[in-house]
N, C-alpha and C. Protein backbone atom coordinates (compact mmCIF):
# COMPACT_ATOMS: atom_id res chain seq x y z
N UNK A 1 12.45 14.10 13.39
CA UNK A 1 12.82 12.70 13.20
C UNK A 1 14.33 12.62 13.13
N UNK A 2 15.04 11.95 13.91
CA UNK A 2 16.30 11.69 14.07
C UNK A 2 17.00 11.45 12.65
N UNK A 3 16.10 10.08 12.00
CA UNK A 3 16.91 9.90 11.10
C UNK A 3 16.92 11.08 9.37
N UNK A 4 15.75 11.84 9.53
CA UNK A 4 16.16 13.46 8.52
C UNK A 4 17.20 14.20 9.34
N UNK A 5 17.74 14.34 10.85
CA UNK A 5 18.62 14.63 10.84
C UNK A 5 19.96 14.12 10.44
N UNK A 6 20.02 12.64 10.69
CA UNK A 6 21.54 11.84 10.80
C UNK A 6 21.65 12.33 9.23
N UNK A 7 20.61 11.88 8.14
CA UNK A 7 21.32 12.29 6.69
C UNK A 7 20.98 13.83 6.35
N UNK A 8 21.12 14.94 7.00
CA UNK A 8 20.67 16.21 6.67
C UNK A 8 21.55 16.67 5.70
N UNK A 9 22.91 16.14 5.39
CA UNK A 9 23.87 16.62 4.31
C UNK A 9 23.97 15.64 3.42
N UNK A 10 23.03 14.76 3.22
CA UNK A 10 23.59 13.59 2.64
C UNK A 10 22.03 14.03 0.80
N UNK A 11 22.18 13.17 0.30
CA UNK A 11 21.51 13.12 -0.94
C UNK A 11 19.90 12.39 -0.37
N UNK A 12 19.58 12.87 0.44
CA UNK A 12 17.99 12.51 1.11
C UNK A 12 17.26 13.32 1.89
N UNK A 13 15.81 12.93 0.96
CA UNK A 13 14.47 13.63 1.12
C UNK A 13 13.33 13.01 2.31
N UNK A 14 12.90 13.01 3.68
CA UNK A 14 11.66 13.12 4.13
C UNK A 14 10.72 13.44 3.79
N UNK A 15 9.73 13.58 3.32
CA UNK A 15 8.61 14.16 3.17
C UNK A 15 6.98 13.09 3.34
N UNK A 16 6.37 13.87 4.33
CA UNK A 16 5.19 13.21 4.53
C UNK A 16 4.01 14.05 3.56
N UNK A 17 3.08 13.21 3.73
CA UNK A 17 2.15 13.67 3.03
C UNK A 17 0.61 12.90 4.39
N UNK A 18 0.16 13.92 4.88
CA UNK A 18 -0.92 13.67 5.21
C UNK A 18 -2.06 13.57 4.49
N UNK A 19 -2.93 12.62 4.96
CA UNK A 19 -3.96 11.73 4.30
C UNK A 19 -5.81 12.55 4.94
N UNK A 20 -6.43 13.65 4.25
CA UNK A 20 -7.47 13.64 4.68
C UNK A 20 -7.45 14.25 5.90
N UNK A 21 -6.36 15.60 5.95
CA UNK A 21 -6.38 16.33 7.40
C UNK A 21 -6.47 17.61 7.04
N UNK A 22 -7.15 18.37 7.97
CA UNK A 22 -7.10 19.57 7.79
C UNK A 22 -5.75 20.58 7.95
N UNK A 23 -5.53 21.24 7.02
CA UNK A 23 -4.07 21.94 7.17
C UNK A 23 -3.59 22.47 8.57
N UNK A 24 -4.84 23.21 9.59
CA UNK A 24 -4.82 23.54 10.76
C UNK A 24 -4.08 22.32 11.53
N UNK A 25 -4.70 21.42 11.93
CA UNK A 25 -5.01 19.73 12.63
C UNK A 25 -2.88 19.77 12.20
N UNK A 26 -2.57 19.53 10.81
CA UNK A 26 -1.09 19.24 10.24
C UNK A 26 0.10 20.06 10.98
N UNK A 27 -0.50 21.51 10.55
CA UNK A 27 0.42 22.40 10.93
C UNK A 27 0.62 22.58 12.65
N UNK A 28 -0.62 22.38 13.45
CA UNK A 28 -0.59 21.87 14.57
C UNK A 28 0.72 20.63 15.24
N UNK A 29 -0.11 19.62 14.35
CA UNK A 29 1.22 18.39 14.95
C UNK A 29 2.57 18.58 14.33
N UNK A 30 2.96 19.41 13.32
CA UNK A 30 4.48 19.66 13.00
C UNK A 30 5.05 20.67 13.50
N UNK A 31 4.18 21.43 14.31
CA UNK A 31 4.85 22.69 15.47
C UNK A 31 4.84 21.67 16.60
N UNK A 32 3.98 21.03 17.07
CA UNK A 32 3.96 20.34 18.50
C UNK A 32 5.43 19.15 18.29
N UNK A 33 5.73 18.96 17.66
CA UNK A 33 6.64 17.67 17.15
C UNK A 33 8.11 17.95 17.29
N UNK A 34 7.99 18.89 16.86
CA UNK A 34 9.06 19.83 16.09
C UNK A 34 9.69 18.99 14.53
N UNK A 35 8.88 18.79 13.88
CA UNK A 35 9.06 18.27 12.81
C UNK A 35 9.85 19.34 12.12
N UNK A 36 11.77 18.31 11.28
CA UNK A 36 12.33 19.48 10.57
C UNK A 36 11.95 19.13 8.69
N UNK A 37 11.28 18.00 8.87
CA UNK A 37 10.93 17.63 7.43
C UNK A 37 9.10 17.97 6.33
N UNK A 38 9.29 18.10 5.06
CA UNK A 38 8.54 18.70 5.03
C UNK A 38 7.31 17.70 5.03
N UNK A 39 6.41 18.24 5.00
CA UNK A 39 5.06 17.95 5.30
C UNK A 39 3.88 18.61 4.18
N UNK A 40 3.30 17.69 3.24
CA UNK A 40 2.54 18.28 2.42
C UNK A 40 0.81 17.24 2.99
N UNK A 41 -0.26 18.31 2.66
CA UNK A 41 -1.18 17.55 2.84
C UNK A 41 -2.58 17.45 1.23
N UNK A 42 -2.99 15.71 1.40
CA UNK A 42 -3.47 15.25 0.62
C UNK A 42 -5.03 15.39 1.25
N UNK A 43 -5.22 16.82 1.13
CA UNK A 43 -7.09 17.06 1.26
C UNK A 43 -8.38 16.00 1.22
N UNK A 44 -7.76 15.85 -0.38
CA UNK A 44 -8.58 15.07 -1.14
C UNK A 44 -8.89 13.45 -0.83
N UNK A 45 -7.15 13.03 -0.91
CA UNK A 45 -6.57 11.64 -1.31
C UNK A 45 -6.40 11.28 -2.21
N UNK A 46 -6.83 12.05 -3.39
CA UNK A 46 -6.22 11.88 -4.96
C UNK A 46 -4.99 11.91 -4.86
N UNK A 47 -3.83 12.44 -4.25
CA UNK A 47 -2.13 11.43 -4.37
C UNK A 47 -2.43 9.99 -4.01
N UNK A 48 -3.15 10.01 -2.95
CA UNK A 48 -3.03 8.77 -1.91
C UNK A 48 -3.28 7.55 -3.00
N UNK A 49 -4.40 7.92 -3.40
CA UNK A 49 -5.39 6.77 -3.87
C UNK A 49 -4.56 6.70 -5.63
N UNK A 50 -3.55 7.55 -6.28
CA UNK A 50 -2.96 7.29 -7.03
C UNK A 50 -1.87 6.08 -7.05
N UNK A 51 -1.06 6.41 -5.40
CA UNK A 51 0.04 5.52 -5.08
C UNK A 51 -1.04 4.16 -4.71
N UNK A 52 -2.04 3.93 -4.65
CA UNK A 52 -3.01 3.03 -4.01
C UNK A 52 -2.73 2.79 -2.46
N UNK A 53 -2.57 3.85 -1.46
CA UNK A 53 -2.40 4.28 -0.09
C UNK A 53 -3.56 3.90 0.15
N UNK A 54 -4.35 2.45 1.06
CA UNK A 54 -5.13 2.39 1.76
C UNK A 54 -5.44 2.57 2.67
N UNK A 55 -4.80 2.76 3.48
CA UNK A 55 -4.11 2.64 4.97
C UNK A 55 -2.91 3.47 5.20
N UNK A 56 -2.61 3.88 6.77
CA UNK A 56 -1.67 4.91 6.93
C UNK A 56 -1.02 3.86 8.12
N UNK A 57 0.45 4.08 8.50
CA UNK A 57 0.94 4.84 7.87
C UNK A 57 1.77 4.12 6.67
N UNK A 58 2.38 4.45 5.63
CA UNK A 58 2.70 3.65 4.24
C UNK A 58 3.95 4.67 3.99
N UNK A 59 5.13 4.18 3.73
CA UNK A 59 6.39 5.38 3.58
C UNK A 59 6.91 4.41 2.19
N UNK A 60 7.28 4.91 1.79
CA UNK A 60 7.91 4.67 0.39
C UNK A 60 9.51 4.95 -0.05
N UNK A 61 10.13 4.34 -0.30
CA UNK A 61 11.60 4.09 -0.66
C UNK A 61 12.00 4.44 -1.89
N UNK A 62 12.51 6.04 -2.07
CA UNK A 62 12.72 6.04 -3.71
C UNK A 62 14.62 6.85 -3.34
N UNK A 63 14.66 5.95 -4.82
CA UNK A 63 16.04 5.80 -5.20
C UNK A 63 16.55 6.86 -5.28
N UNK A 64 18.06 7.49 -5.72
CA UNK A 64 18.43 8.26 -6.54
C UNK A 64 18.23 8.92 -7.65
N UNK A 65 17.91 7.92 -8.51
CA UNK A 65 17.31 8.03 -9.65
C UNK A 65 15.38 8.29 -9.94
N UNK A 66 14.97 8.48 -8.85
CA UNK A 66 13.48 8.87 -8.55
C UNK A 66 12.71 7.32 -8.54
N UNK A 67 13.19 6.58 -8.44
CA UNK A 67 12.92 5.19 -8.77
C UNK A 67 11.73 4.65 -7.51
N UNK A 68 10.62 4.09 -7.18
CA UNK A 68 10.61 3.36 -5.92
C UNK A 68 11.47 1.93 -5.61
N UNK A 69 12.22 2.11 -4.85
CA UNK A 69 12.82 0.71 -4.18
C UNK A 69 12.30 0.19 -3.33
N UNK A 70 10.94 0.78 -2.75
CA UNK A 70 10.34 -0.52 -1.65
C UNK A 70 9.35 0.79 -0.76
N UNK A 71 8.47 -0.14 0.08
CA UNK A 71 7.45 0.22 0.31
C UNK A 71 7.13 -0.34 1.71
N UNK A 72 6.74 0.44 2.60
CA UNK A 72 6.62 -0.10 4.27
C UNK A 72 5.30 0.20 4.45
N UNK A 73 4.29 -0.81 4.83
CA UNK A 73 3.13 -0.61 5.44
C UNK A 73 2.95 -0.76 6.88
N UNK A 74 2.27 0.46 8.12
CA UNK A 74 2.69 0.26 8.73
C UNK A 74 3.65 1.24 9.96
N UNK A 75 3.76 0.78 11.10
CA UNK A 75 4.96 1.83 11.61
C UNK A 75 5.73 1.15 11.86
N UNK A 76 6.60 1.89 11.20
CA UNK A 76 8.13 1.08 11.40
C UNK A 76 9.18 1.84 12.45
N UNK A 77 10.30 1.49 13.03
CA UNK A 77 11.25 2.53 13.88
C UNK A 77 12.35 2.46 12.76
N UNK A 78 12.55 3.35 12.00
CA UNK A 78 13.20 4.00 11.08
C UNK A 78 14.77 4.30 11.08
N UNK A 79 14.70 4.48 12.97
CA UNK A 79 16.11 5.02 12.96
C UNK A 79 17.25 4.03 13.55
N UNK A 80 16.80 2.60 13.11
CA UNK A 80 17.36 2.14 13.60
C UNK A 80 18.85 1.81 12.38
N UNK A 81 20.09 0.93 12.81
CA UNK A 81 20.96 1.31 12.02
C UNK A 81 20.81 0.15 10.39
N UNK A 82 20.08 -0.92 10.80
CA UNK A 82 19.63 -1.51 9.61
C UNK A 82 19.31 -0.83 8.76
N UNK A 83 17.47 0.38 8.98
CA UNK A 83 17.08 1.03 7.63
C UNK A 83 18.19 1.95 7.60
N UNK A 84 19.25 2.44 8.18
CA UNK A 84 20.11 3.54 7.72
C UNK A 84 21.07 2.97 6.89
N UNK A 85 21.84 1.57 7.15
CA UNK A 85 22.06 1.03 6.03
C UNK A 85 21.61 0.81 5.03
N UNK A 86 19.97 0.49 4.86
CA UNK A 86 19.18 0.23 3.44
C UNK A 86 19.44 1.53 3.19
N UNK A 87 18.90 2.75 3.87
CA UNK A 87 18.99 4.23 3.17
C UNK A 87 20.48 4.23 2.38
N UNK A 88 21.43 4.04 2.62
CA UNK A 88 22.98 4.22 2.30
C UNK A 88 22.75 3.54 1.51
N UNK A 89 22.48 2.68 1.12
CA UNK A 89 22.76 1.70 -0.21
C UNK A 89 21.93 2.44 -1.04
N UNK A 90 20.91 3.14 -1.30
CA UNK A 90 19.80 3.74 -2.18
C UNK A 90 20.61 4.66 -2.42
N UNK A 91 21.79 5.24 -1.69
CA UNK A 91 21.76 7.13 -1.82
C UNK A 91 23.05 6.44 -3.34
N UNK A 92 23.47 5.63 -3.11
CA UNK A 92 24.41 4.90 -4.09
C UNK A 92 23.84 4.99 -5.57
N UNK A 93 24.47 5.71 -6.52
CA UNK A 93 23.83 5.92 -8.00
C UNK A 93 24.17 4.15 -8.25
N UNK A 94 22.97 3.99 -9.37
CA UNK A 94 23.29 2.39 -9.55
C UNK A 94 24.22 2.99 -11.20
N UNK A 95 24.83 1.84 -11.61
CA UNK A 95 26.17 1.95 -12.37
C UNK A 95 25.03 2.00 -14.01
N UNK A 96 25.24 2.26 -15.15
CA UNK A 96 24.40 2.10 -16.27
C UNK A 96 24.89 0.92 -16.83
């Protein structure tokens, strides 16, 4: 994904979490992809169904501070320079 590269030095995390796949099926599409971000998988859906993930795909916006700032249901194109601005404003510690 372009945009885990553009911030690869910056204070930001990628990470997917597959929903109900077999580790084979995962590790498959992140060699075929060339995915450089990590990839954990939810067997079960007990993460999923914690965050209340009904539906895929669902990416989540967390702060600096581990915070969620927002929530995309949906596919979105990510790399465009709008969400890289929203990303830049998050990587920003908020003031106390």
């Amino acid at each position: 994904m372009n945009l885990h590269r553009h911030f690869k030095d910056r204070p930001f995390e990628i990470v997917a979490i597959d929903l109900r796949e077999s580790r084979s099926i995962v590790e498959n599409h992140v060699r075929n992809n060339g995915l450089t971000y990590t990839n954990l998988i939810d067997e079960t859906g007990k993460v999923s169904e914690q965050y209340g993930v009904s539906s895929t795909p669902v990416k989540f916006l967390i702060d600096t501070k581990g915070n969620m700032a927002g929530a995309a249901i949906g596919f979105r194109e990510w790399d465009t320079d709008e969400f890289k601005a929203l990303i830049e404003t998050l990587m920003i510690p908020a003031s106390n």
